[in-house]
PDB file of N, CA and C in Angstrom:
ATOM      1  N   UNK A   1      69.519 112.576  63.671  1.00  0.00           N
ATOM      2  CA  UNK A   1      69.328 112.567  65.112  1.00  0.00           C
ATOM      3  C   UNK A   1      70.292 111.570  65.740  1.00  0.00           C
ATOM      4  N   UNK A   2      71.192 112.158  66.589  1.00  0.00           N
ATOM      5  CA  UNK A   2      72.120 111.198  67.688  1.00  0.00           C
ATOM      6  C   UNK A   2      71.411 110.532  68.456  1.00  0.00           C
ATOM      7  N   UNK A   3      71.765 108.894  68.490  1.00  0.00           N
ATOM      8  CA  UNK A   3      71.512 108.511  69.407  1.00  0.00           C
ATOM      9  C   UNK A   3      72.669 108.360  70.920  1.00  0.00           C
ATOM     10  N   UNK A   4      73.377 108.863  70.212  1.00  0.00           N
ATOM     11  CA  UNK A   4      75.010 108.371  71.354  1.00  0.00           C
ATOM     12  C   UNK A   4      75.799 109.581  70.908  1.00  0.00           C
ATOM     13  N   UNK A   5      76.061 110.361  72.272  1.00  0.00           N
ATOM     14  CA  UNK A   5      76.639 111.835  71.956  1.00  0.00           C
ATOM     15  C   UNK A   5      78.066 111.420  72.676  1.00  0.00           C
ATOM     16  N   UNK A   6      79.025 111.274  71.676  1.00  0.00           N
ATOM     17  CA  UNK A   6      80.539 111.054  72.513  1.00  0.00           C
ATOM     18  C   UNK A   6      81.246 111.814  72.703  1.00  0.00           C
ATOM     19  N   UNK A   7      80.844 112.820  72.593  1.00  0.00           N
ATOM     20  CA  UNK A   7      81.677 114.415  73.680  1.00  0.00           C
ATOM     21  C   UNK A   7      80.724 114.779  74.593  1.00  0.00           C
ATOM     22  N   UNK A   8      79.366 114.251  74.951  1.00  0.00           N
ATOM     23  CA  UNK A   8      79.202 114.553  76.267  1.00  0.00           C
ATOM     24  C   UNK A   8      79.589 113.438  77.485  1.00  0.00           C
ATOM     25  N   UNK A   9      79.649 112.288  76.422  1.00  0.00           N
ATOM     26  CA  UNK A   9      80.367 110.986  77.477  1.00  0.00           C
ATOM     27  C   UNK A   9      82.022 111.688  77.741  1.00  0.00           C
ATOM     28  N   UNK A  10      82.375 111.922  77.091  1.00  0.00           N
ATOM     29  CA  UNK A  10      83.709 111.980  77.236  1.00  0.00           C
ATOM     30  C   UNK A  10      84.013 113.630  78.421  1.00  0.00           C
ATOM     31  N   UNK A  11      83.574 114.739  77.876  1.00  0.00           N
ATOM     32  CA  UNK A  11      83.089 115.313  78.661  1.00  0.00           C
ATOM     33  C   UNK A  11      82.941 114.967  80.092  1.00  0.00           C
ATOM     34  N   UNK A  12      81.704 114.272  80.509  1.00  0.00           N
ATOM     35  CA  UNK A  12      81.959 113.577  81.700  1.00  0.00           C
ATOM     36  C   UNK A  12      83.234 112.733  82.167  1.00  0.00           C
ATOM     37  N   UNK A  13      83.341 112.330  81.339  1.00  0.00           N
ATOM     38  CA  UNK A  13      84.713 111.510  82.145  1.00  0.00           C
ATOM     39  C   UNK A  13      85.802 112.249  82.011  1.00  0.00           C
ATOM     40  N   UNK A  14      85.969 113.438  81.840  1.00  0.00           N
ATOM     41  CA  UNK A  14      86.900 114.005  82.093  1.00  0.00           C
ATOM     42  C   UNK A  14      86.651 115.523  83.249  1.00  0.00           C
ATOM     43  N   UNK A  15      85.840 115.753  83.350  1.00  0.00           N
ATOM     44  CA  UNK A  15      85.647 116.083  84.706  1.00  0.00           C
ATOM     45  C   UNK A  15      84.485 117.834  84.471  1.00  0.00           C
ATOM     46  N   UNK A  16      83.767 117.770  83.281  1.00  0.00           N
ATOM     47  CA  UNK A  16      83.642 118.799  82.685  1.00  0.00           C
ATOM     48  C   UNK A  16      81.398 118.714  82.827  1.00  0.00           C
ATOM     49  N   UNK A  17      81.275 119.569  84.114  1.00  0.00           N
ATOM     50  CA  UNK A  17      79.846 118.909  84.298  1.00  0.00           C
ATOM     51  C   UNK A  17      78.875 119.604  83.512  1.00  0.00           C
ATOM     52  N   UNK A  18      78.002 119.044  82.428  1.00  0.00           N
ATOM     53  CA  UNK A  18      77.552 118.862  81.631  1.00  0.00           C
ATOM     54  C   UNK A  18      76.143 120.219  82.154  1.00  0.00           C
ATOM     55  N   UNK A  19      75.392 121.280  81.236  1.00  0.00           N
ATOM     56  CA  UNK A  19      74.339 122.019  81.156  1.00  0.00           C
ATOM     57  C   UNK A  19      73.207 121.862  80.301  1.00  0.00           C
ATOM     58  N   UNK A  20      72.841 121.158  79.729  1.00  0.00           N
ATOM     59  CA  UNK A  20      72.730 120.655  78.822  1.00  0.00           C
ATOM     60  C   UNK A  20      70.474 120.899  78.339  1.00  0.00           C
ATOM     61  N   UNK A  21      70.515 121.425  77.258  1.00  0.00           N
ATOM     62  CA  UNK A  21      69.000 121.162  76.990  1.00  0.00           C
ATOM     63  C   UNK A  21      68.643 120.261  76.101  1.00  0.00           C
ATOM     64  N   UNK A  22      67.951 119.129  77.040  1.00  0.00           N
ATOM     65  CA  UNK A  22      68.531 117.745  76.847  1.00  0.00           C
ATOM     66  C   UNK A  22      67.272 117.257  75.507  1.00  0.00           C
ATOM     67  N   UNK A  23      67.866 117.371  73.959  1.00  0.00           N
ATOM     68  CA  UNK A  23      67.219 116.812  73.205  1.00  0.00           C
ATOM     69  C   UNK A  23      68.395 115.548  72.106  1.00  0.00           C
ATOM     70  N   UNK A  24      67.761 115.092  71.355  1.00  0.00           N
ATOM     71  CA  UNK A  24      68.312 113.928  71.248  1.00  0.00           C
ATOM     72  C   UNK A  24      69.210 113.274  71.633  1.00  0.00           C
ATOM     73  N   UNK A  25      70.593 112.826  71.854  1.00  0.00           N
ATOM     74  CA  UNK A  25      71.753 112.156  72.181  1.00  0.00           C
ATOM     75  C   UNK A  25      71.890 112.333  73.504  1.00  0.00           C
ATOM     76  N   UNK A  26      71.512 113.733  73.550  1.00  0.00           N
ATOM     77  CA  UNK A  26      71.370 114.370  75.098  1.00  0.00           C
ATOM     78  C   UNK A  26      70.709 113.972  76.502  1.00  0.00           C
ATOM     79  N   UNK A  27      69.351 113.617  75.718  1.00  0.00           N
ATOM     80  CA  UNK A  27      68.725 112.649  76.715  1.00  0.00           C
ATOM     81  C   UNK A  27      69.123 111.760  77.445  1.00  0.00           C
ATOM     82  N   UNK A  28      69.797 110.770  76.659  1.00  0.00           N
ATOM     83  CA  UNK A  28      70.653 109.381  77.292  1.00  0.00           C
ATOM     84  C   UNK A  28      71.484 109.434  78.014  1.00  0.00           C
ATOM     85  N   UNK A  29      72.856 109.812  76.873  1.00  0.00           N
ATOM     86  CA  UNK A  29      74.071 110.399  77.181  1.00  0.00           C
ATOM     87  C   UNK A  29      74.696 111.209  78.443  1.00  0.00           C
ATOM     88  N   UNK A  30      74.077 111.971  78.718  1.00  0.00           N
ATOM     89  CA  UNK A  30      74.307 112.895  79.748  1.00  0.00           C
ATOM     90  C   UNK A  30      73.399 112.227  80.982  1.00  0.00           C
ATOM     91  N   UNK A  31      74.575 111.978  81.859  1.00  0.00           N
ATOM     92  CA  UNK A  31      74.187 111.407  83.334  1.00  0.00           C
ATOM     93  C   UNK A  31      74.226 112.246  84.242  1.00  0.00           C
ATOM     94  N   UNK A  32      74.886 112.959  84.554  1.00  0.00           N
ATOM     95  CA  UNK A  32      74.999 114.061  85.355  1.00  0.00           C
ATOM     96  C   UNK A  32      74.930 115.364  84.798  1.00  0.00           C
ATOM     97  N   UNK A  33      74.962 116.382  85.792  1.00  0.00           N
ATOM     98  CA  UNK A  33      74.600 117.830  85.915  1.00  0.00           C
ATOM     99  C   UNK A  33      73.494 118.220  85.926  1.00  0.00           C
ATOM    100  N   UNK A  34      73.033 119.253  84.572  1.00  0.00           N
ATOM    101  CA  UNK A  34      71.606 119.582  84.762  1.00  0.00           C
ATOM    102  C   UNK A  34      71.272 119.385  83.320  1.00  0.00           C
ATOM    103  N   UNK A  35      69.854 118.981  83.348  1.00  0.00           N
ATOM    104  CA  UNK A  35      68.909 118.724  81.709  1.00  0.00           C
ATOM    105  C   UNK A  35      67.958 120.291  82.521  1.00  0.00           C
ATOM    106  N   UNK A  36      67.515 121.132  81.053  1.00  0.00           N
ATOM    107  CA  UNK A  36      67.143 122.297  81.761  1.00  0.00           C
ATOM    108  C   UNK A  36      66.684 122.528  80.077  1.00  0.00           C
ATOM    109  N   UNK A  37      65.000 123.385  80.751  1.00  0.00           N
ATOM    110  CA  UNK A  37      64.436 123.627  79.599  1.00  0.00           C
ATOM    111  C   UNK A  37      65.400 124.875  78.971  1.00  0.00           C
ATOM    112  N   UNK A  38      65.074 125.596  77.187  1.00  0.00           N
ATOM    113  CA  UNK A  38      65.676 126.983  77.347  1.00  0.00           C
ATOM    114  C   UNK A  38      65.887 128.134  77.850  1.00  0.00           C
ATOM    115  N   UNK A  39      64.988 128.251  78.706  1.00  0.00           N
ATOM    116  CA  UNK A  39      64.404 129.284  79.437  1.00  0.00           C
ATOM    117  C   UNK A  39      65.379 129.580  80.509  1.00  0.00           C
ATOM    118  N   UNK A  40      65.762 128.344  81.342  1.00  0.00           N
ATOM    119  CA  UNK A  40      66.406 127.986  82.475  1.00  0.00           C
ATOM    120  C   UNK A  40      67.908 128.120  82.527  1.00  0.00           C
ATOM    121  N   UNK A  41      68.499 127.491  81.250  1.00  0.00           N
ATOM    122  CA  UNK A  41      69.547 127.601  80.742  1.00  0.00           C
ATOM    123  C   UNK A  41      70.642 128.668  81.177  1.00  0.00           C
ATOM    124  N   UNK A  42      70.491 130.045  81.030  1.00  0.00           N
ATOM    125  CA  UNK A  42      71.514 130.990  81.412  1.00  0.00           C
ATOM    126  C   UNK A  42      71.637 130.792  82.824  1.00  0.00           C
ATOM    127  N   UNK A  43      70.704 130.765  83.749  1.00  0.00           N
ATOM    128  CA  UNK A  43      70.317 131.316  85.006  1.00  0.00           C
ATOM    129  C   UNK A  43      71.022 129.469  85.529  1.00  0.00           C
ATOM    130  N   UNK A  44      70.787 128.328  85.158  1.00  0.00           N
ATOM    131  CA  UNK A  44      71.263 127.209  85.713  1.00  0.00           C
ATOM    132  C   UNK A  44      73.024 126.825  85.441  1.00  0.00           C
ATOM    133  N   UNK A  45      73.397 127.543  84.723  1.00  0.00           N
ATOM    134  CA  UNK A  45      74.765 127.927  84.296  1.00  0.00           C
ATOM    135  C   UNK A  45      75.367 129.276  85.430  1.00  0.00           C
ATOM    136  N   UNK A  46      74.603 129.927  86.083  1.00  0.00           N
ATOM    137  CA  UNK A  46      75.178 130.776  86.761  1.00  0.00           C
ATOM    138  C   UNK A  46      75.641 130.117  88.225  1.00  0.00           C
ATOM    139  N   UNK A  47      74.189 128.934  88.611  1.00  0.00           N
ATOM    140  CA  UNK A  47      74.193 128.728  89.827  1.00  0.00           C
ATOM    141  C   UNK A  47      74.940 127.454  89.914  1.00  0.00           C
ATOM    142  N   UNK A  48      75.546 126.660  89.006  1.00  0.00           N
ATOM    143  CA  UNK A  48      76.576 125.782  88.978  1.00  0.00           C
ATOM    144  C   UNK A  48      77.819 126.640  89.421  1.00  0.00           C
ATOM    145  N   UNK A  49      78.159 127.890  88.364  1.00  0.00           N
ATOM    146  CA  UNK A  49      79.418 128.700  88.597  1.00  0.00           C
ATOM    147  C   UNK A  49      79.706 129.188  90.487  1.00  0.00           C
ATOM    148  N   UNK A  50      78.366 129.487  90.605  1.00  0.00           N
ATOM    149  CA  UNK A  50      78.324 129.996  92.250  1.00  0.00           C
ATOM    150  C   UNK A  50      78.403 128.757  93.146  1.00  0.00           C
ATOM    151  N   UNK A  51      78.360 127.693  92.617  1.00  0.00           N
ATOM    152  CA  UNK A  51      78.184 126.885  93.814  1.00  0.00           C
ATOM    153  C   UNK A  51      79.486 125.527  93.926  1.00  0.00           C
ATOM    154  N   UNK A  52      80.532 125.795  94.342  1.00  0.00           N
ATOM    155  CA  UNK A  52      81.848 125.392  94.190  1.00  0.00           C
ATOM    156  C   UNK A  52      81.910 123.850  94.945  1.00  0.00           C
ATOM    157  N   UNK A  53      81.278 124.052  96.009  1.00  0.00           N
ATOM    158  CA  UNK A  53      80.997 122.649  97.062  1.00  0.00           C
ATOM    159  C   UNK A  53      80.164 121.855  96.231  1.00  0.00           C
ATOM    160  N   UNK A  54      79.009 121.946  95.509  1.00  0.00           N
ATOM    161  CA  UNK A  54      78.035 121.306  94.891  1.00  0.00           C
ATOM    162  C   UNK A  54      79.222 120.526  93.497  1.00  0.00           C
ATOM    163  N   UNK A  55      79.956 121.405  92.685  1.00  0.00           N
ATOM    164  CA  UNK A  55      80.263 121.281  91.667  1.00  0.00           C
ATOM    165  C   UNK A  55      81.547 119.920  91.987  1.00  0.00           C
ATOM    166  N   UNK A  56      82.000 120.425  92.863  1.00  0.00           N
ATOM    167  CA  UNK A  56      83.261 119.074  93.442  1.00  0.00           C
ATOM    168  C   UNK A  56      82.670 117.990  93.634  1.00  0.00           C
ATOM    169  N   UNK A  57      81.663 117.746  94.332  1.00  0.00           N
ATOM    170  CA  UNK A  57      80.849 116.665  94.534  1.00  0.00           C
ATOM    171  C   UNK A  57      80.537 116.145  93.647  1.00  0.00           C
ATOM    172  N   UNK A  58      79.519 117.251  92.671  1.00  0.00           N
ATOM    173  CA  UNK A  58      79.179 116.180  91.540  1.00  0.00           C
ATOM    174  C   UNK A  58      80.386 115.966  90.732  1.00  0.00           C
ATOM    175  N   UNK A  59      81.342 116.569  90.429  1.00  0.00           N
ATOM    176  CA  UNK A  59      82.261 116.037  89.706  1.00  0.00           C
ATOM    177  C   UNK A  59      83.124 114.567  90.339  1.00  0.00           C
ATOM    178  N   UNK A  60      83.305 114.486  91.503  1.00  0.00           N
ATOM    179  CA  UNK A  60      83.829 113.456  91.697  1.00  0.00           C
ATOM    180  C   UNK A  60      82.564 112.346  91.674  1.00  0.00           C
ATOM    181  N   UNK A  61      81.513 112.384  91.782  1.00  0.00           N
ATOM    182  CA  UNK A  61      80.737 111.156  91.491  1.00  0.00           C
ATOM    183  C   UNK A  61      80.463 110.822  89.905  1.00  0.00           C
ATOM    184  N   UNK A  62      80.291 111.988  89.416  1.00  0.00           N
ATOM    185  CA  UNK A  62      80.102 111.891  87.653  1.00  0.00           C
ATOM    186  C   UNK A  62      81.755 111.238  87.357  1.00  0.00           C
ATOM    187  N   UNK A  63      82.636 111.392  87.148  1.00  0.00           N
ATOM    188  CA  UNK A  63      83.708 111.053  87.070  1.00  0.00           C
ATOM    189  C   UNK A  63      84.349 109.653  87.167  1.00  0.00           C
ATOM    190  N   UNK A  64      83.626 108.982  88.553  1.00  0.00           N
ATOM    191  CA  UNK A  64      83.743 107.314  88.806  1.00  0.00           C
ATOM    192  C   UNK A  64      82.156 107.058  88.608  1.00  0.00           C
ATOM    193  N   UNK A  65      81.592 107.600  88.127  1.00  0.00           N
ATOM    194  CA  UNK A  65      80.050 106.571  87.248  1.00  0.00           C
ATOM    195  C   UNK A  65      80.024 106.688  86.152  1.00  0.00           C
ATOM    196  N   UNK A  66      80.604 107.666  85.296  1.00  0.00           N
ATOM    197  CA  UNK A  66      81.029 107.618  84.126  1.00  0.00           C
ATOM    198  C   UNK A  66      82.059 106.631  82.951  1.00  0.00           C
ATOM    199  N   UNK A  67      83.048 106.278  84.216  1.00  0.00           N
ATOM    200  CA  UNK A  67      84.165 105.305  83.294  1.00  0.00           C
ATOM    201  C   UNK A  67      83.098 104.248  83.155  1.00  0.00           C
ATOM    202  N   UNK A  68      82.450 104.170  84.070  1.00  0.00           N
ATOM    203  CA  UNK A  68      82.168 102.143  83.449  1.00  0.00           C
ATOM    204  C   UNK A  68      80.841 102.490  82.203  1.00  0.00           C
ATOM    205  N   UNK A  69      80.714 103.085  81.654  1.00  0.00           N
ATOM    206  CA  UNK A  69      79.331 103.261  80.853  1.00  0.00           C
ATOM    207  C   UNK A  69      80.165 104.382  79.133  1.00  0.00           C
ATOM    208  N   UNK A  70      80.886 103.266  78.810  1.00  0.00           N
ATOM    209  CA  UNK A  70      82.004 104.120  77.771  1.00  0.00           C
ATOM    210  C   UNK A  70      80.777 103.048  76.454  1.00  0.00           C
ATOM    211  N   UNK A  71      81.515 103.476  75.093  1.00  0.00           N
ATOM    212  CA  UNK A  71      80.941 103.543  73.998  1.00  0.00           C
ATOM    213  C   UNK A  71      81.051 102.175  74.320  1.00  0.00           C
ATOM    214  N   UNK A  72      82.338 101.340  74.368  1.00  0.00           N
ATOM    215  CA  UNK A  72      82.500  99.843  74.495  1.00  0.00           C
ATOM    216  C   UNK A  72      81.386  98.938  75.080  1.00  0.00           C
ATOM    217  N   UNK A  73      81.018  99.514  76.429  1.00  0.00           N
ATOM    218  CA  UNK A  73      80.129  98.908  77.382  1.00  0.00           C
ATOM    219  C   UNK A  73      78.555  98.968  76.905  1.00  0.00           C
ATOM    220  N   UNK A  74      77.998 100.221  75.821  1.00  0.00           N
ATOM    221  CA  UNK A  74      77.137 100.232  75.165  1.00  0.00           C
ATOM    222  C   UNK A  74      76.936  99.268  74.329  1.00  0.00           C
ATOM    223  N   UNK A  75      78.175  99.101  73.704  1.00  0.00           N
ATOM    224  CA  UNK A  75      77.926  97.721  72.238  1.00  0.00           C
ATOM    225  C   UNK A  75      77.619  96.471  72.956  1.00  0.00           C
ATOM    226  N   UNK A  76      78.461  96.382  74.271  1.00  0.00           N
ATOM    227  CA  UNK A  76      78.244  94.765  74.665  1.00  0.00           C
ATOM    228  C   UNK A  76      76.968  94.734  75.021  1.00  0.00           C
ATOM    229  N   UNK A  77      76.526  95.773  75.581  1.00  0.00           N
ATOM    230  CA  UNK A  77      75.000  95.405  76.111  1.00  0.00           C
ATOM    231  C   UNK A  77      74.181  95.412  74.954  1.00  0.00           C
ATOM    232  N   UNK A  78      74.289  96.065  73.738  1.00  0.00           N
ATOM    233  CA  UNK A  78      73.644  95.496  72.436  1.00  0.00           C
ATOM    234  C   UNK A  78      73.780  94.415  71.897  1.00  0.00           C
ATOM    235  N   UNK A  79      74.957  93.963  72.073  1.00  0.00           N
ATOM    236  CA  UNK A  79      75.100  92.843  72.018  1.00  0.00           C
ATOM    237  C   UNK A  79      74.418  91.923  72.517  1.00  0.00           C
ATOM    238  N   UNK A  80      74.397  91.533  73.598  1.00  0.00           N
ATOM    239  CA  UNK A  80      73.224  90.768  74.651  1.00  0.00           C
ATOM    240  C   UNK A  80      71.852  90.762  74.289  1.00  0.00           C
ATOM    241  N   UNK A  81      71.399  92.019  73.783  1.00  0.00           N
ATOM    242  CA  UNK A  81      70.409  91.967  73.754  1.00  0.00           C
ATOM    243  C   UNK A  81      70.123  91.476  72.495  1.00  0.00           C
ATOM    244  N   UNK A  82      70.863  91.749  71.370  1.00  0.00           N
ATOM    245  CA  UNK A  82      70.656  91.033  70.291  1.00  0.00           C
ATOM    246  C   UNK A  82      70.826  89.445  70.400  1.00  0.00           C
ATOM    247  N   UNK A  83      71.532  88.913  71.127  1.00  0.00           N
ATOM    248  CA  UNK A  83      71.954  87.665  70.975  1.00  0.00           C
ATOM    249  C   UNK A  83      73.312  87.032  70.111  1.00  0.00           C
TER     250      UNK A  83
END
């Protein structure tokens, strides 16, 4: 089980908005788009495709909230917390 999924971080920071049925690594990892049970899945993948204004938006906010929260910025804050 992942705890740290680094192609959906990376993914995000490269401009690619995430569909995701969000079980292990997934949970965390993925900040933006949609977490969507299976069911939901095809049909929440259609209405991203249809919706072009929505998708720019979130891509430019996923995009600059994404750089600062990289694998690096994970360790330091483990760090801290470990001491």
């Amino acid at each position: 089980a992942e705890r740290y999924c680094i192609t959906a971080m990376k993914a995000q920071m490269y401009g690619t908005i995430p569909c995701v049925i969000p079980t292990m690594a997934l949970q965390d990892t993925v900040q933006f788009g949609k977490k969507v049970l299976k069911e939901e899945y095809l049909s929440s993948i259609i209405q991203m495709l249809d919706d072009s204004e929505g998708r720019e938006a979130t891509r430019k906010e996923m995009i600059n909230g994404v750089k600062y929260n990289t694998w690096t910025d994970t360790v330091a804050k483990w760090r801290q917390l470990i001491g």
